[in-house]
Every structure is written in C-alpha cells, then in structure tokens.
C-alpha atoms as a PDB file:
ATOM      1  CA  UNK A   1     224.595 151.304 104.117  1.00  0.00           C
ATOM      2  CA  UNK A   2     222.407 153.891 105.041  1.00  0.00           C
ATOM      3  CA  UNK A   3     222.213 157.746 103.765  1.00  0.00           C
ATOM      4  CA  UNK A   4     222.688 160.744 106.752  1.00  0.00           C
ATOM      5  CA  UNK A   5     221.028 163.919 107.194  1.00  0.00           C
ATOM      6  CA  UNK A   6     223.786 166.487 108.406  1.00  0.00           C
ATOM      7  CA  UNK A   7     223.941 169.960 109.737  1.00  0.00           C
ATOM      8  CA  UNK A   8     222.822 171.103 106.421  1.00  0.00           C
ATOM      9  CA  UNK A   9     219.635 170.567 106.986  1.00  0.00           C
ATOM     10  CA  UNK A  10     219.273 172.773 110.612  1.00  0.00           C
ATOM     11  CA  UNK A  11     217.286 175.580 110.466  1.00  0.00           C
ATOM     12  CA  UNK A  12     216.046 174.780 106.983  1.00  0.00           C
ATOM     13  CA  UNK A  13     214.041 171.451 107.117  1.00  0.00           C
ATOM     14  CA  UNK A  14     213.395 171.544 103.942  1.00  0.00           C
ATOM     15  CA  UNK A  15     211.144 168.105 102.952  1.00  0.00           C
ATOM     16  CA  UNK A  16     211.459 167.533  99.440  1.00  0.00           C
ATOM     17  CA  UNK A  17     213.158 163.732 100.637  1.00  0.00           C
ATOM     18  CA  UNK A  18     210.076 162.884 102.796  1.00  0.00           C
ATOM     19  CA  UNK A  19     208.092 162.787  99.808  1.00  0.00           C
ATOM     20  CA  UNK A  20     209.706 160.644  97.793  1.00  0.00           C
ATOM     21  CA  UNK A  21     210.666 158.319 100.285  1.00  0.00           C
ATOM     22  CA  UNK A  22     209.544 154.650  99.909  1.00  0.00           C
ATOM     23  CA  UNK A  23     210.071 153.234 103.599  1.00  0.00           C
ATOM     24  CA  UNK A  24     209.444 156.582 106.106  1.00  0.00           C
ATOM     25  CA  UNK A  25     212.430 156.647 107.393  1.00  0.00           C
ATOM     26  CA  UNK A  26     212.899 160.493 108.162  1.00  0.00           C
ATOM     27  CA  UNK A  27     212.106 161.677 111.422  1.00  0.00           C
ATOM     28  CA  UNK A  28     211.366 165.383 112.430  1.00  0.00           C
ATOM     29  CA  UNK A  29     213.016 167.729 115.201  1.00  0.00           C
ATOM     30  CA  UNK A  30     212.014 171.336 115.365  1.00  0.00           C
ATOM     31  CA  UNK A  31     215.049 172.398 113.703  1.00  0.00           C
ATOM     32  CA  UNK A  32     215.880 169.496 111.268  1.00  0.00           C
ATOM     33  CA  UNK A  33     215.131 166.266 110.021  1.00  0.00           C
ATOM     34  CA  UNK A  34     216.817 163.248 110.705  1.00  0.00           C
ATOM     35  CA  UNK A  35     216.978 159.563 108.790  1.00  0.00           C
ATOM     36  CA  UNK A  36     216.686 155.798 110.615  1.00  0.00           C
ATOM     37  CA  UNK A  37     219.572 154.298 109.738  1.00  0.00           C
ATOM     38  CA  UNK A  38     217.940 150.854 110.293  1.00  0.00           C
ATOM     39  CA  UNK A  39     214.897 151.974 108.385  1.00  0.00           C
ATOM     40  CA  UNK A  40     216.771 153.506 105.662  1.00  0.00           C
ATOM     41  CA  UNK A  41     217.131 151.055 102.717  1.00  0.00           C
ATOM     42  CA  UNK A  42     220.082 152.574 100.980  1.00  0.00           C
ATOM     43  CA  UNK A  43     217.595 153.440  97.773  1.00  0.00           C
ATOM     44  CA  UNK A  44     219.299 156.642  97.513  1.00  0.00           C
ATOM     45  CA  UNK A  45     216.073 159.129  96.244  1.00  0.00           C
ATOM     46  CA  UNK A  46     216.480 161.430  98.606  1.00  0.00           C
ATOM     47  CA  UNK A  47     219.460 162.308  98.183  1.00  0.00           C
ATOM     48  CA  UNK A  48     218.957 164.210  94.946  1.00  0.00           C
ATOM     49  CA  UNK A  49     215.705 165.812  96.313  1.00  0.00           C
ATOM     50  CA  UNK A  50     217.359 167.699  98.745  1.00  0.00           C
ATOM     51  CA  UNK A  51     217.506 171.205  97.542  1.00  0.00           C
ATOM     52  CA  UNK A  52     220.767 171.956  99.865  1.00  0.00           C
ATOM     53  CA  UNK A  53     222.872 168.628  99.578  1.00  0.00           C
ATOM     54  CA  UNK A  54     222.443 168.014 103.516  1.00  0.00           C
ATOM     55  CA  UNK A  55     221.891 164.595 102.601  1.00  0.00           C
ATOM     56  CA  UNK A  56     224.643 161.727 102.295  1.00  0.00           C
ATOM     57  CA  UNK A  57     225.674 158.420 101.563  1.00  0.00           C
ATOM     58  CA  UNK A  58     227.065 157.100 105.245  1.00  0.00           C
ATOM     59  CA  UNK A  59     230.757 156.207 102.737  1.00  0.00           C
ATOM     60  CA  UNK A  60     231.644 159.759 103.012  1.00  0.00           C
ATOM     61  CA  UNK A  61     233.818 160.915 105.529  1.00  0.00           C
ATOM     62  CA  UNK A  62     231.426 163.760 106.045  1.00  0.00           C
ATOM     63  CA  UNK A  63     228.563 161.092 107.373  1.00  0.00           C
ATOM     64  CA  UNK A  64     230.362 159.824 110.398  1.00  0.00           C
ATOM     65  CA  UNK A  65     229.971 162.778 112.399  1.00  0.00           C
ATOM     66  CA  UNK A  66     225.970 162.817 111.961  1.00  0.00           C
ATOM     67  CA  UNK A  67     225.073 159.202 111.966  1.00  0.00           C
ATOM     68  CA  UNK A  68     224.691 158.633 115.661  1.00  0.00           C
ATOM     69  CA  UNK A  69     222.786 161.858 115.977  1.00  0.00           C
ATOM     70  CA  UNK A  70     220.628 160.942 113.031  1.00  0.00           C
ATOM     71  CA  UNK A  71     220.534 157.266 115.055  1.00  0.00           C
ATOM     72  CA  UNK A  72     219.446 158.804 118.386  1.00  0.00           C
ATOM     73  CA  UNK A  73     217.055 161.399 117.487  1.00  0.00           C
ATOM     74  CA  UNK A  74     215.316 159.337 115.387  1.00  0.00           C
ATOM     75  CA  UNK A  75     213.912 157.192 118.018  1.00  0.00           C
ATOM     76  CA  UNK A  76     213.103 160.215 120.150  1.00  0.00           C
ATOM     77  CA  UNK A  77     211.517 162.378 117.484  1.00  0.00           C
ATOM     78  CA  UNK A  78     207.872 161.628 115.785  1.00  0.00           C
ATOM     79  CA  UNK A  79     208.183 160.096 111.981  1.00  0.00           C
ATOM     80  CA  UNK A  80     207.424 162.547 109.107  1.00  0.00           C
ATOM     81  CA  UNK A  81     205.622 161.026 105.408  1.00  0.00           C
ATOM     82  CA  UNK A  82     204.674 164.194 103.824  1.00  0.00           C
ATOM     83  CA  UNK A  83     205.996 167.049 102.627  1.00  0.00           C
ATOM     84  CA  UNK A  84     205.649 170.449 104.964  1.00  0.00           C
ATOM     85  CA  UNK A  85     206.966 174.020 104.501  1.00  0.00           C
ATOM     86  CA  UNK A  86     210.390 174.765 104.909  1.00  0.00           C
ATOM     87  CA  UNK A  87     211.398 177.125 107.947  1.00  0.00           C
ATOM     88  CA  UNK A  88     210.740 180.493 107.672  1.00  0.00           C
ATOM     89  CA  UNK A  89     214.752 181.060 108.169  1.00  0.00           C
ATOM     90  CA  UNK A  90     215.814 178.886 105.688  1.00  0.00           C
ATOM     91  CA  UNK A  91     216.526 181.131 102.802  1.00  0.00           C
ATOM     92  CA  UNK A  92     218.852 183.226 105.402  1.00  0.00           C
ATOM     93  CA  UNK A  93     220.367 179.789 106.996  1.00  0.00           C
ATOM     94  CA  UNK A  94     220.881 177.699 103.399  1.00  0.00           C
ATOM     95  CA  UNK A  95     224.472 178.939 103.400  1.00  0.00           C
ATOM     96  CA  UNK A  96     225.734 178.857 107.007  1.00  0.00           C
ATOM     97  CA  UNK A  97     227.974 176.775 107.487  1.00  0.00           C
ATOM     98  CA  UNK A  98     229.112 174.444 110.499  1.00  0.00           C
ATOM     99  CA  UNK A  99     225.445 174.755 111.997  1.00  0.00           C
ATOM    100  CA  UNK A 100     226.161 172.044 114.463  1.00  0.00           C
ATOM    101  CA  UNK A 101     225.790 172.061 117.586  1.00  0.00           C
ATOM    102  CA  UNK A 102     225.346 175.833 117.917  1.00  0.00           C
ATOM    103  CA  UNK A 103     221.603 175.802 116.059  1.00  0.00           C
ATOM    104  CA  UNK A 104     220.689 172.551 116.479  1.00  0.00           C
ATOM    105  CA  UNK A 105     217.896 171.842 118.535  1.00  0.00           C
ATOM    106  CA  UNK A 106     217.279 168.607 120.370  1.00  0.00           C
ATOM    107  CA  UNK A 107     213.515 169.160 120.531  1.00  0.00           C
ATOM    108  CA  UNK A 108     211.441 166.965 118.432  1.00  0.00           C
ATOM    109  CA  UNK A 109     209.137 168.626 115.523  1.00  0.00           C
ATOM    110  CA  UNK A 110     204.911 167.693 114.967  1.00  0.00           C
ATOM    111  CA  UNK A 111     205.630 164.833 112.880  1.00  0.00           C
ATOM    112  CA  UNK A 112     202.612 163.668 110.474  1.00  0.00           C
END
C-alpha cells in the first residue's frame, strides 16, 4: 500500500508532508507534489499534515485515478525533503474543485 497525492494538492503545494516524512518519497512539479509509490512505506504521517486532505490512502476509490500520475511524475520530477512556501494562489485555489487536468502542470518544480 502506498498513500496518493491528488488534484488537491495543484496549485497549492502546500509541504507540511515533506517534513515529516521519514523515507523522501515526495517529489515536486511546479504546480504540485507528487508521492513514489515504491518509496512510500505506507507510514501514513503525511496524511494528517496535509492542511487540504489532498493526500490518500491508495484503498480509496478516490486514489486510483492519481496513482499512475503520482507513479510517472515522480521519476521525472526532482525529490523534495524540506518544507517550502506554499503557492502564492493557494488560498484562492484550496477550494476548487476537479483541478485535474485543466491546472495541472507537467513541468517539474526546484526540488531540494
């Protein structure tokens, strides 16, 4: 098992979960963050960190959609440890719904 970033997270990036995770598993695009679901060791602390609930257990329903995008873009995009700012948008974007694909973006973010 493995947890899932979803759409949630676009345009906010919020990185509360980076912090606390114990393996690095998150990975950053411009837009979002993403989680390896190989790396990922089913620990579950970031789920509660995450101050929008874009983060999920891949046992919901909700998960299936996002785990091969969380999958591919996490070998394409650089690996984020520490905790950055969250977008400048994400107070206004926190509430949108159904984010993906329309603001997703596939390029990757800085990374550490």
């Amino acid at each position: 098992m493995t947890f899932v970033v979803t759409d949630v997270c676009i345009k906010c990036k919020y990185t509360d979960c980076v912090e606390v995770c114990p393996v690095d598993c998150f990975y950053e695009g411009e837009n979002m963050l993403v989680i390896h679901p190989d790396e990922c060791i089913d620990c579950g602390v970031c789920e509660p960190e995450c101050p929008i609930d874009a983060i999920i257990p891949d046992s919901d329903p909700k998960a299936a959609a996002f785990l091969e995008l969380n999958r591919d873009f996490s070998v394409k995009w650089p690996n984020l440890t520490r905790k950055k700012p969250a977008l400048p948008e994400a107070e206004e974007f926190k509430a949108v719904k159904d984010k993906y694909p329309a603001h997703f973006s596939e390029a990757p973010g800085d990374g550490d």
